[in-house]
PDB file of N, CA and C in Angstrom:
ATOM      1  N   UNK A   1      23.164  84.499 174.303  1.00  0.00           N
ATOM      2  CA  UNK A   1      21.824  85.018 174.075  1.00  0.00           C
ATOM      3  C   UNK A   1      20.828  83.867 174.046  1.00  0.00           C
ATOM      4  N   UNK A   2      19.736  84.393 174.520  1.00  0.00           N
ATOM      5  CA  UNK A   2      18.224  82.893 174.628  1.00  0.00           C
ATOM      6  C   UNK A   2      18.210  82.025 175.659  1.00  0.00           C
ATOM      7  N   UNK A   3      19.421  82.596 176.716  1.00  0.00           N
ATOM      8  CA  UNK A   3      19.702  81.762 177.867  1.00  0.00           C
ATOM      9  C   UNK A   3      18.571  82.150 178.995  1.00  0.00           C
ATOM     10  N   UNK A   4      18.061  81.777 179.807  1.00  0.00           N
ATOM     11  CA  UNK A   4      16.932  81.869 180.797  1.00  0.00           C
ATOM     12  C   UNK A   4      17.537  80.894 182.222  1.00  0.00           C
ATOM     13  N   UNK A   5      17.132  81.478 182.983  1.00  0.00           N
ATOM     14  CA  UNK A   5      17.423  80.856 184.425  1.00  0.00           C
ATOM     15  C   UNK A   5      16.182  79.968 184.905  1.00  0.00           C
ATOM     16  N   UNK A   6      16.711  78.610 184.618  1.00  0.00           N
ATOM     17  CA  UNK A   6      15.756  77.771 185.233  1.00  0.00           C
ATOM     18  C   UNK A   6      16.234  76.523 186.832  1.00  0.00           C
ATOM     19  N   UNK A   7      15.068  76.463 187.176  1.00  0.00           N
ATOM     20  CA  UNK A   7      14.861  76.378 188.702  1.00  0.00           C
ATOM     21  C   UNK A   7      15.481  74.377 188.280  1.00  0.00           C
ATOM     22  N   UNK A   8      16.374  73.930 189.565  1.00  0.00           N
ATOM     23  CA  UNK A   8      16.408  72.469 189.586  1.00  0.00           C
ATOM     24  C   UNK A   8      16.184  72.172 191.095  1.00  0.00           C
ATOM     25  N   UNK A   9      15.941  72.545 191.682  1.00  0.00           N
ATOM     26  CA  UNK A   9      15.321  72.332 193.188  1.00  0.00           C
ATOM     27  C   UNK A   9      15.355  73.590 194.390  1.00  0.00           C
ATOM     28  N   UNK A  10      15.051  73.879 195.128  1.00  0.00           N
ATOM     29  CA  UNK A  10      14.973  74.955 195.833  1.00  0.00           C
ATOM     30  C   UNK A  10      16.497  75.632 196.387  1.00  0.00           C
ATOM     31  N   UNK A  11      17.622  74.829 195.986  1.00  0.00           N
ATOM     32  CA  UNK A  11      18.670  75.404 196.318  1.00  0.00           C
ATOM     33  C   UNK A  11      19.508  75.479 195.080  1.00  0.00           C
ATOM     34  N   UNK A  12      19.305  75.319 193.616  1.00  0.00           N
ATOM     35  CA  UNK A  12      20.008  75.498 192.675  1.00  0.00           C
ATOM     36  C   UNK A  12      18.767  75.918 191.413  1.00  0.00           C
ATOM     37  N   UNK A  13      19.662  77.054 191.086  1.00  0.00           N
ATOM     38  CA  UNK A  13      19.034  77.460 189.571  1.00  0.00           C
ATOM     39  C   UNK A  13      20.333  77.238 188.703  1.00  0.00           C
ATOM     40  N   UNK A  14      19.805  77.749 187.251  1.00  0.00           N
ATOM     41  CA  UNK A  14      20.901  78.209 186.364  1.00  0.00           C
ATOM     42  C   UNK A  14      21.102  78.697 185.311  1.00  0.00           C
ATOM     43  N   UNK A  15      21.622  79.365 184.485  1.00  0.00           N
ATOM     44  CA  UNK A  15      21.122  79.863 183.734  1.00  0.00           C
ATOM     45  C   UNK A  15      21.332  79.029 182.203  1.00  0.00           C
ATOM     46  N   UNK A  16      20.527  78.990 181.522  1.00  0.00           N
ATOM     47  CA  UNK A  16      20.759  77.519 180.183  1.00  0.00           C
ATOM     48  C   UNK A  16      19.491  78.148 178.961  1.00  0.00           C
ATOM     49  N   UNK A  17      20.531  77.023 178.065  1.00  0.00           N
ATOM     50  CA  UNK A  17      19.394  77.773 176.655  1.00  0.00           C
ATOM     51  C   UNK A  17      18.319  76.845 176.507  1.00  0.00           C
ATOM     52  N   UNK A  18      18.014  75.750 177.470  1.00  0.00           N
ATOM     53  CA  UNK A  18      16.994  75.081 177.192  1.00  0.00           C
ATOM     54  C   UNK A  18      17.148  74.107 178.548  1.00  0.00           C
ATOM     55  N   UNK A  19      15.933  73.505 179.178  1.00  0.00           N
ATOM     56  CA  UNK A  19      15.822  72.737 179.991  1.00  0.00           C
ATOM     57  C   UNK A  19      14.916  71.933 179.984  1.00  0.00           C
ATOM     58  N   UNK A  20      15.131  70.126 180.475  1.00  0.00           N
ATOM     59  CA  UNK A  20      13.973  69.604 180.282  1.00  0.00           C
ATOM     60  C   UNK A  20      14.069  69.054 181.642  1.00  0.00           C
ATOM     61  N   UNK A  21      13.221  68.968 182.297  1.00  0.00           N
ATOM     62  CA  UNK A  21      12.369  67.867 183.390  1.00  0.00           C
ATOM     63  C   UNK A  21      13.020  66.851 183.350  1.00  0.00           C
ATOM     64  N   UNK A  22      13.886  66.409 184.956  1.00  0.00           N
ATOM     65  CA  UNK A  22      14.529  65.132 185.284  1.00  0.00           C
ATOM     66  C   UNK A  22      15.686  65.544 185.599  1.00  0.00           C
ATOM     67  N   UNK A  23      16.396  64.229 185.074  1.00  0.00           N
ATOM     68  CA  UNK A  23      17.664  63.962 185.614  1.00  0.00           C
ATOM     69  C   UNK A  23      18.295  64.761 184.216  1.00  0.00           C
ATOM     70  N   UNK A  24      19.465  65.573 184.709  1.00  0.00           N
ATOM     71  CA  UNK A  24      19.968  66.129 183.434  1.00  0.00           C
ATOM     72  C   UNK A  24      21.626  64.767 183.140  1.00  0.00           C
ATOM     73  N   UNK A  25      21.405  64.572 181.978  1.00  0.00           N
ATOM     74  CA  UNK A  25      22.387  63.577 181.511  1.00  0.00           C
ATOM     75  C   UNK A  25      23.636  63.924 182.005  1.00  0.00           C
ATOM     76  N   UNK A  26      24.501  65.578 181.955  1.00  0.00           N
ATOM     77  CA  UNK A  26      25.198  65.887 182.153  1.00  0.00           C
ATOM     78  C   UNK A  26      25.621  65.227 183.956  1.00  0.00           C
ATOM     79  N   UNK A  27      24.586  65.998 184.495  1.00  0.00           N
ATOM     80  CA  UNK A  27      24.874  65.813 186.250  1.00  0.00           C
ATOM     81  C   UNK A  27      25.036  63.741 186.307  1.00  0.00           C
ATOM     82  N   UNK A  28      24.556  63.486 185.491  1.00  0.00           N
ATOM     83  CA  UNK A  28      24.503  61.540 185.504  1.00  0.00           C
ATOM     84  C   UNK A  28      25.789  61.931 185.269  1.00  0.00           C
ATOM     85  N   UNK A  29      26.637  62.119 184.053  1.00  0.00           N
ATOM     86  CA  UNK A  29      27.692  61.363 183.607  1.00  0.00           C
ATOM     87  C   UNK A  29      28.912  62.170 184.985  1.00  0.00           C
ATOM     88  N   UNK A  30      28.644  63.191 185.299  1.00  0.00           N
ATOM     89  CA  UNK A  30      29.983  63.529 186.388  1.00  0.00           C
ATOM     90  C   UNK A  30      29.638  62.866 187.327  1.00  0.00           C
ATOM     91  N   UNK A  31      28.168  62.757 187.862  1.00  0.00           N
ATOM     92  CA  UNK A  31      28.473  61.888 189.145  1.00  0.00           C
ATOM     93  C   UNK A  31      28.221  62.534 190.693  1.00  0.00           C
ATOM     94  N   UNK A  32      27.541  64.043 189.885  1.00  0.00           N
ATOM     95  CA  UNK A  32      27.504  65.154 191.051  1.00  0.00           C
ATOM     96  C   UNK A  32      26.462  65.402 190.874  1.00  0.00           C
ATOM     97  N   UNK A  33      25.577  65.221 192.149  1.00  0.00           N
ATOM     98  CA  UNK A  33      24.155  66.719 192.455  1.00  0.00           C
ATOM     99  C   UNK A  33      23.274  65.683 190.924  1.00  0.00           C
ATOM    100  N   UNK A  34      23.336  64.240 191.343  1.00  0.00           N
ATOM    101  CA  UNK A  34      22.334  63.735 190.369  1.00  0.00           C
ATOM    102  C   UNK A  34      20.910  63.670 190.770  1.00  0.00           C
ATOM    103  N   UNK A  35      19.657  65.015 190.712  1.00  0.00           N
ATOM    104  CA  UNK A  35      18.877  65.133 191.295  1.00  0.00           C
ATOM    105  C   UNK A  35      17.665  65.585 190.261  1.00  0.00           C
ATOM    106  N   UNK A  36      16.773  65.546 190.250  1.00  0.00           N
ATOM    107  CA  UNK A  36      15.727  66.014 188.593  1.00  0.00           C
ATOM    108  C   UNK A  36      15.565  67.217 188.923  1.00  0.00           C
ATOM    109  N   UNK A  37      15.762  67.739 187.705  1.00  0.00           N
ATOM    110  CA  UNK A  37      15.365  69.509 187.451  1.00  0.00           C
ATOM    111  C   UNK A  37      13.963  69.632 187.071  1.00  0.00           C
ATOM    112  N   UNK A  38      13.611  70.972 188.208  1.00  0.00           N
ATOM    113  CA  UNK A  38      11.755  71.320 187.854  1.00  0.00           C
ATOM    114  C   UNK A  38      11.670  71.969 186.558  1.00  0.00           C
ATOM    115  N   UNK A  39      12.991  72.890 185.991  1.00  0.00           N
ATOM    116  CA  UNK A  39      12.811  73.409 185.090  1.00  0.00           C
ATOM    117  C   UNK A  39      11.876  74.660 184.959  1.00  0.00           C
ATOM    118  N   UNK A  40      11.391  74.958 186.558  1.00  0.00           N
ATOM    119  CA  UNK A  40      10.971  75.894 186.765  1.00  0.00           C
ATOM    120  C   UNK A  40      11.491  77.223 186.164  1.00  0.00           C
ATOM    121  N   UNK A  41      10.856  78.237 185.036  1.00  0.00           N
ATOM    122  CA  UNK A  41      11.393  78.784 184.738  1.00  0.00           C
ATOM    123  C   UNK A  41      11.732  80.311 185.826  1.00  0.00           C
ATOM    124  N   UNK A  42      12.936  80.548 186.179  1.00  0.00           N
ATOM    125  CA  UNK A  42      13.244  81.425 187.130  1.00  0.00           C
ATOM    126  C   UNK A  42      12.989  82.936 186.816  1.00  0.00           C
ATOM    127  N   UNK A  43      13.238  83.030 185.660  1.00  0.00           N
ATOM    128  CA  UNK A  43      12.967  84.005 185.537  1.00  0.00           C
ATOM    129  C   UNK A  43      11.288  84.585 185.105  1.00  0.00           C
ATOM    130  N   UNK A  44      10.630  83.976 185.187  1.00  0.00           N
ATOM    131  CA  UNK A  44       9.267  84.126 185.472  1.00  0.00           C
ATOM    132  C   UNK A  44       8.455  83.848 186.544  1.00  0.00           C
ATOM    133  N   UNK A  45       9.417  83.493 187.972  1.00  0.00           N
ATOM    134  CA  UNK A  45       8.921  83.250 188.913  1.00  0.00           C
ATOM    135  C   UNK A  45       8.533  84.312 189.478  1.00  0.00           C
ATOM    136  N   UNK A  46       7.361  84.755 190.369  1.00  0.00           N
ATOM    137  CA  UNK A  46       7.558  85.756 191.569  1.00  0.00           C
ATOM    138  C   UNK A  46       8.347  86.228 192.509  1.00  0.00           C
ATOM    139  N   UNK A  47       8.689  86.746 192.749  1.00  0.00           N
ATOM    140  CA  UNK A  47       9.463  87.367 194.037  1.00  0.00           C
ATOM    141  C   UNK A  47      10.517  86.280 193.640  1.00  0.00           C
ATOM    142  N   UNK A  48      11.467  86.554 192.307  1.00  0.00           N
ATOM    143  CA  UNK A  48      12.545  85.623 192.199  1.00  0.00           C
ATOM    144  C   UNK A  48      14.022  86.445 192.501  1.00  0.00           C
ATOM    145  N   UNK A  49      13.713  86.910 193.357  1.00  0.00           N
ATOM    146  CA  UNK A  49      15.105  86.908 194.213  1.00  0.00           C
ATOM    147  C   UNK A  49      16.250  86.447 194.302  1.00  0.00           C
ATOM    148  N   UNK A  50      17.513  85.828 194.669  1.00  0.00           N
ATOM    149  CA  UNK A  50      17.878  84.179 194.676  1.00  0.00           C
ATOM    150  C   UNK A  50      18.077  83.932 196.371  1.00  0.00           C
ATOM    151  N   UNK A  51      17.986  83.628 196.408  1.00  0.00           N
ATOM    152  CA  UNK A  51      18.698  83.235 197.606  1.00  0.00           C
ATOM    153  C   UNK A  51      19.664  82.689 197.938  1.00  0.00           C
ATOM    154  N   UNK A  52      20.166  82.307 199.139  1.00  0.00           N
ATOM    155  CA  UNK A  52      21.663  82.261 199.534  1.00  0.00           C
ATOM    156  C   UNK A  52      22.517  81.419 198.684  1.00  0.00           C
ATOM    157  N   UNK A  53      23.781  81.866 198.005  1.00  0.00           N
ATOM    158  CA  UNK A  53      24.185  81.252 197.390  1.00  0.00           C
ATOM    159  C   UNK A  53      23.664  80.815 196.033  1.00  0.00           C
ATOM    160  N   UNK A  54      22.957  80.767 195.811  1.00  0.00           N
ATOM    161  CA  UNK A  54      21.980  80.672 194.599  1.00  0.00           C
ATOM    162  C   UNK A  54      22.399  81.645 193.353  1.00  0.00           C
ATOM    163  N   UNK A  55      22.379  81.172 192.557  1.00  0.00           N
ATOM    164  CA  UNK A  55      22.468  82.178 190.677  1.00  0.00           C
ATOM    165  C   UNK A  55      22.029  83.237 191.017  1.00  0.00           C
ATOM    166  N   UNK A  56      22.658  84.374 191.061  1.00  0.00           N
ATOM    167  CA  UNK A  56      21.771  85.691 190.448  1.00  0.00           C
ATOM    168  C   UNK A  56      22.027  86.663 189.367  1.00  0.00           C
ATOM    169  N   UNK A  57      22.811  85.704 188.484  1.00  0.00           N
ATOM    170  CA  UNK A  57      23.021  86.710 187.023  1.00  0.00           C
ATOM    171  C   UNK A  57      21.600  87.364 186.421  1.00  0.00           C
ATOM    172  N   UNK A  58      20.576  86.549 186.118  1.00  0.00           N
ATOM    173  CA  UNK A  58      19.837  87.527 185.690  1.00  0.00           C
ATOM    174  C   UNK A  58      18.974  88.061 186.655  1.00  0.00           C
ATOM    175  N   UNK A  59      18.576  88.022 188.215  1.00  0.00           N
ATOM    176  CA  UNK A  59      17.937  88.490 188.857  1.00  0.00           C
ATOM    177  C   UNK A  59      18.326  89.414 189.398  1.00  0.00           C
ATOM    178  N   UNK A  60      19.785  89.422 189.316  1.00  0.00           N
ATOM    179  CA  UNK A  60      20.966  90.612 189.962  1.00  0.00           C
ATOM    180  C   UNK A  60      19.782  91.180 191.294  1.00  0.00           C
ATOM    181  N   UNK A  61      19.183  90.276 192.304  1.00  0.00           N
ATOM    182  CA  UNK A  61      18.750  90.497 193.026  1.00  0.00           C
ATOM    183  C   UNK A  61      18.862  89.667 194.358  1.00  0.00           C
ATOM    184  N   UNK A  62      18.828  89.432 195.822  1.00  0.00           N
ATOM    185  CA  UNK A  62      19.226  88.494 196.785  1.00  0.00           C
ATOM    186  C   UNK A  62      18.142  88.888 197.767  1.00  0.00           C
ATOM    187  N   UNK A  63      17.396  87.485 198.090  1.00  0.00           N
ATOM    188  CA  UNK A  63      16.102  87.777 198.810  1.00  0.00           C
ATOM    189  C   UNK A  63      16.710  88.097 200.507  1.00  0.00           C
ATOM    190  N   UNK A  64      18.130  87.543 200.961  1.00  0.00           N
ATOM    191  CA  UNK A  64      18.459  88.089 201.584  1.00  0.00           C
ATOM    192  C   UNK A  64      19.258  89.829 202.041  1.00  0.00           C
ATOM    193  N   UNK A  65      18.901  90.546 202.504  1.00  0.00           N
ATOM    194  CA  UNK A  65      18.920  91.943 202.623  1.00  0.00           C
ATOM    195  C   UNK A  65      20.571  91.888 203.013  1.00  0.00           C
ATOM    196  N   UNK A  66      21.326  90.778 203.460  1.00  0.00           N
ATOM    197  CA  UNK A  66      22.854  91.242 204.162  1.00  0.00           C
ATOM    198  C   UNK A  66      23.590  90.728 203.294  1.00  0.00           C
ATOM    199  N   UNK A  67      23.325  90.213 201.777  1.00  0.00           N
ATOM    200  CA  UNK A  67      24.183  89.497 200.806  1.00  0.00           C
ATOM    201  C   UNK A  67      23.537  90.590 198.952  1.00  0.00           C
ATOM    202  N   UNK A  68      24.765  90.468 198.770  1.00  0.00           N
ATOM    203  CA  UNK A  68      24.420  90.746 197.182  1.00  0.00           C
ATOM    204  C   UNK A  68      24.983  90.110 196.497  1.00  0.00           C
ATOM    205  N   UNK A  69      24.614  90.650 195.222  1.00  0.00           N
ATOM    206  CA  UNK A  69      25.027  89.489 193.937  1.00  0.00           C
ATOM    207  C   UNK A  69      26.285  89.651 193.390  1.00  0.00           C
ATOM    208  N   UNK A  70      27.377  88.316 193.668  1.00  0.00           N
ATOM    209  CA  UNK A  70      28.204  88.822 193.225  1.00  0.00           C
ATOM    210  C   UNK A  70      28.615  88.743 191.745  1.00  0.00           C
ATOM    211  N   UNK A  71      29.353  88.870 190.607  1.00  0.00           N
ATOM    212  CA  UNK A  71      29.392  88.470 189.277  1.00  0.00           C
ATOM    213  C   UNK A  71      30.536  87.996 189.628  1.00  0.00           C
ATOM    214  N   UNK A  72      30.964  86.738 188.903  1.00  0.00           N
ATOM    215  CA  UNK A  72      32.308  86.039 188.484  1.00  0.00           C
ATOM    216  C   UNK A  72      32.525  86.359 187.313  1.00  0.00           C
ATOM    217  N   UNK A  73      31.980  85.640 186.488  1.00  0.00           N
ATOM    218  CA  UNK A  73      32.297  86.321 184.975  1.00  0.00           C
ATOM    219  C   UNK A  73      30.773  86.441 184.159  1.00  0.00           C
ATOM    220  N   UNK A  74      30.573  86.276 182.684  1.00  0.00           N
ATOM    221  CA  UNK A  74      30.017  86.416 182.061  1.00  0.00           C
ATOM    222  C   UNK A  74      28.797  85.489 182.266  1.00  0.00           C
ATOM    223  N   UNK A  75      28.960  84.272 182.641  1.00  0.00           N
ATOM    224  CA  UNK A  75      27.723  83.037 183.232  1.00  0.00           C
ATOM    225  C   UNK A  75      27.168  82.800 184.263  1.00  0.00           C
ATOM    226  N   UNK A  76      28.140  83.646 185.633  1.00  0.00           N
ATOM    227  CA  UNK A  76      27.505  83.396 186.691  1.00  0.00           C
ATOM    228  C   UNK A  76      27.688  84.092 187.528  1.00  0.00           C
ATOM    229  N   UNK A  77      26.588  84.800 188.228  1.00  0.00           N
ATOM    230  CA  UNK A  77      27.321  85.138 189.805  1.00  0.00           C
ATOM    231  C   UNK A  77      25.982  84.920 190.653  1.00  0.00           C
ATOM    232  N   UNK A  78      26.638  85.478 191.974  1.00  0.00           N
ATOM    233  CA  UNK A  78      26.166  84.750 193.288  1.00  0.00           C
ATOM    234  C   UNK A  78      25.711  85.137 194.198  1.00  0.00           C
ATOM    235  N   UNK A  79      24.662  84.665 194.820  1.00  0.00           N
ATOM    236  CA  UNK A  79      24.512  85.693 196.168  1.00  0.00           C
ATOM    237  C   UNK A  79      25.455  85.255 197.204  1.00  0.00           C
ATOM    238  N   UNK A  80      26.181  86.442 197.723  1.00  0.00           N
ATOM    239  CA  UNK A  80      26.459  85.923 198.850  1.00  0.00           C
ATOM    240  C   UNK A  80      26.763  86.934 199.767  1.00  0.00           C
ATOM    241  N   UNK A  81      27.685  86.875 201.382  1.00  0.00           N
ATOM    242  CA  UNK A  81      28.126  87.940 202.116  1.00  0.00           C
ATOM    243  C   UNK A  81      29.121  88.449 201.571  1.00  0.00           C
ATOM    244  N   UNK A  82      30.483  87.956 200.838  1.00  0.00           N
ATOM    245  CA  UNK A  82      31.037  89.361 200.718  1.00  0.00           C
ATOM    246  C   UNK A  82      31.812  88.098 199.520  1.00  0.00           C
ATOM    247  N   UNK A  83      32.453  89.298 199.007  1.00  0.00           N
ATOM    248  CA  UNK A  83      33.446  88.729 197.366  1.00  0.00           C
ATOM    249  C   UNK A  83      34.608  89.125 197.485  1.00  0.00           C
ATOM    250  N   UNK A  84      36.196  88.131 197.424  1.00  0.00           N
ATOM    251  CA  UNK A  84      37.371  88.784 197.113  1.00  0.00           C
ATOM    252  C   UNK A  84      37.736  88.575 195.490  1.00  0.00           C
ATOM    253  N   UNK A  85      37.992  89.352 194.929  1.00  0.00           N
ATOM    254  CA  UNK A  85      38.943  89.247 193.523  1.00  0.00           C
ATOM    255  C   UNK A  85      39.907  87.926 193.290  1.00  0.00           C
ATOM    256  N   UNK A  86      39.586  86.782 192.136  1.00  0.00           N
ATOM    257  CA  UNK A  86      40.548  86.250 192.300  1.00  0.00           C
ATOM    258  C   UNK A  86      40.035  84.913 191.912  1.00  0.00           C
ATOM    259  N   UNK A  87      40.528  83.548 192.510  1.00  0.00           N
ATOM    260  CA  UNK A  87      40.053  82.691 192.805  1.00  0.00           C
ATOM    261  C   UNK A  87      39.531  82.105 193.921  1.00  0.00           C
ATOM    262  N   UNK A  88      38.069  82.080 193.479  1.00  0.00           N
ATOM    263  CA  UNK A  88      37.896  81.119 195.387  1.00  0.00           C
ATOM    264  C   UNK A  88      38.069  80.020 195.783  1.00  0.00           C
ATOM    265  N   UNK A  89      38.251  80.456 197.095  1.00  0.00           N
ATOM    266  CA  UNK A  89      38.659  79.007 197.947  1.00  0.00           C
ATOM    267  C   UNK A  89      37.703  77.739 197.582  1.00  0.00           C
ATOM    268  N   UNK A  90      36.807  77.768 197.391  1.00  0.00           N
ATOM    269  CA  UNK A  90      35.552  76.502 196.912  1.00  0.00           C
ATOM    270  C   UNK A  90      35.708  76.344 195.825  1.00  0.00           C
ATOM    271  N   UNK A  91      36.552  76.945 195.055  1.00  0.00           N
ATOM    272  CA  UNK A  91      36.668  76.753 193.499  1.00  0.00           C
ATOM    273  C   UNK A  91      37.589  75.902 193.580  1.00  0.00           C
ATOM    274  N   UNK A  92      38.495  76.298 194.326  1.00  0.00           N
ATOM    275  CA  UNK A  92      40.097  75.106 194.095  1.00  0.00           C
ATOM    276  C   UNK A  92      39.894  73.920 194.899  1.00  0.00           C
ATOM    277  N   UNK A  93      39.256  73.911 195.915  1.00  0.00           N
ATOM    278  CA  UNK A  93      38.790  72.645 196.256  1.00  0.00           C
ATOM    279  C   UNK A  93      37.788  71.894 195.484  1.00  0.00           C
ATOM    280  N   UNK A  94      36.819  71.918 194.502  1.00  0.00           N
ATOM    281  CA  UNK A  94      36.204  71.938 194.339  1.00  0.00           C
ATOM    282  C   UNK A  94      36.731  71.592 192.181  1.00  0.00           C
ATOM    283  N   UNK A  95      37.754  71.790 192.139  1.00  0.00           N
ATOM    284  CA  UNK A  95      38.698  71.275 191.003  1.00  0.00           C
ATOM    285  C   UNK A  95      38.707  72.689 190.068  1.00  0.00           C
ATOM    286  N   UNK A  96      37.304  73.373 189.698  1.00  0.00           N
ATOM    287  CA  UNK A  96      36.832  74.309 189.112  1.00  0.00           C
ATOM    288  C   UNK A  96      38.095  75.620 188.806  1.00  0.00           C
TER     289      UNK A  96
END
């Protein structure tokens, strides 16, 4: 609860209980996607849709018309073309 989807560049949101402007310490210490967050809050954006691949737990919406949102679990799901049950392939590559 108090979690809000905020914007870190035009191809990643997420959903978090607080966000500040920059480099998030976390993304420094793994070493991944070290890029500054707008902190744009998403869910007060216009026409916040997500787009491809992009968060859409709380927008449960996809600005593309041939993808929907899929849910993984309780924190995240996704836009995308289609969902199998299970684990995904980008997950296990991907260590997750």
């Amino acid at each position: 609860e108090g979690y809000r989807c905020y914007k870190k560049n035009d191809h990643w949101a997420q959903c978090r209980n607080k966000c500040t402007p920059g480099i998030d310490p976390h993304d420094k210490k793994m070493g991944k996607h070290v890029q500054p967050w707008s902190c744009d809050d998403w869910d007060d954006t216009p026409n916040k849709c997500a787009g491809s691949w992009e968060g859409c737990l709380n927008t449960k919406c996809c600005k593309d018309p041939k993808q929907r949102c899929f849910k993984k679990n309780d924190h995240w799901a996704q836009c995308r073309d289609s969902c199998k049950p299970g684990i995904d392939e980008h997950d296990k590559k991907m260590g997750k």
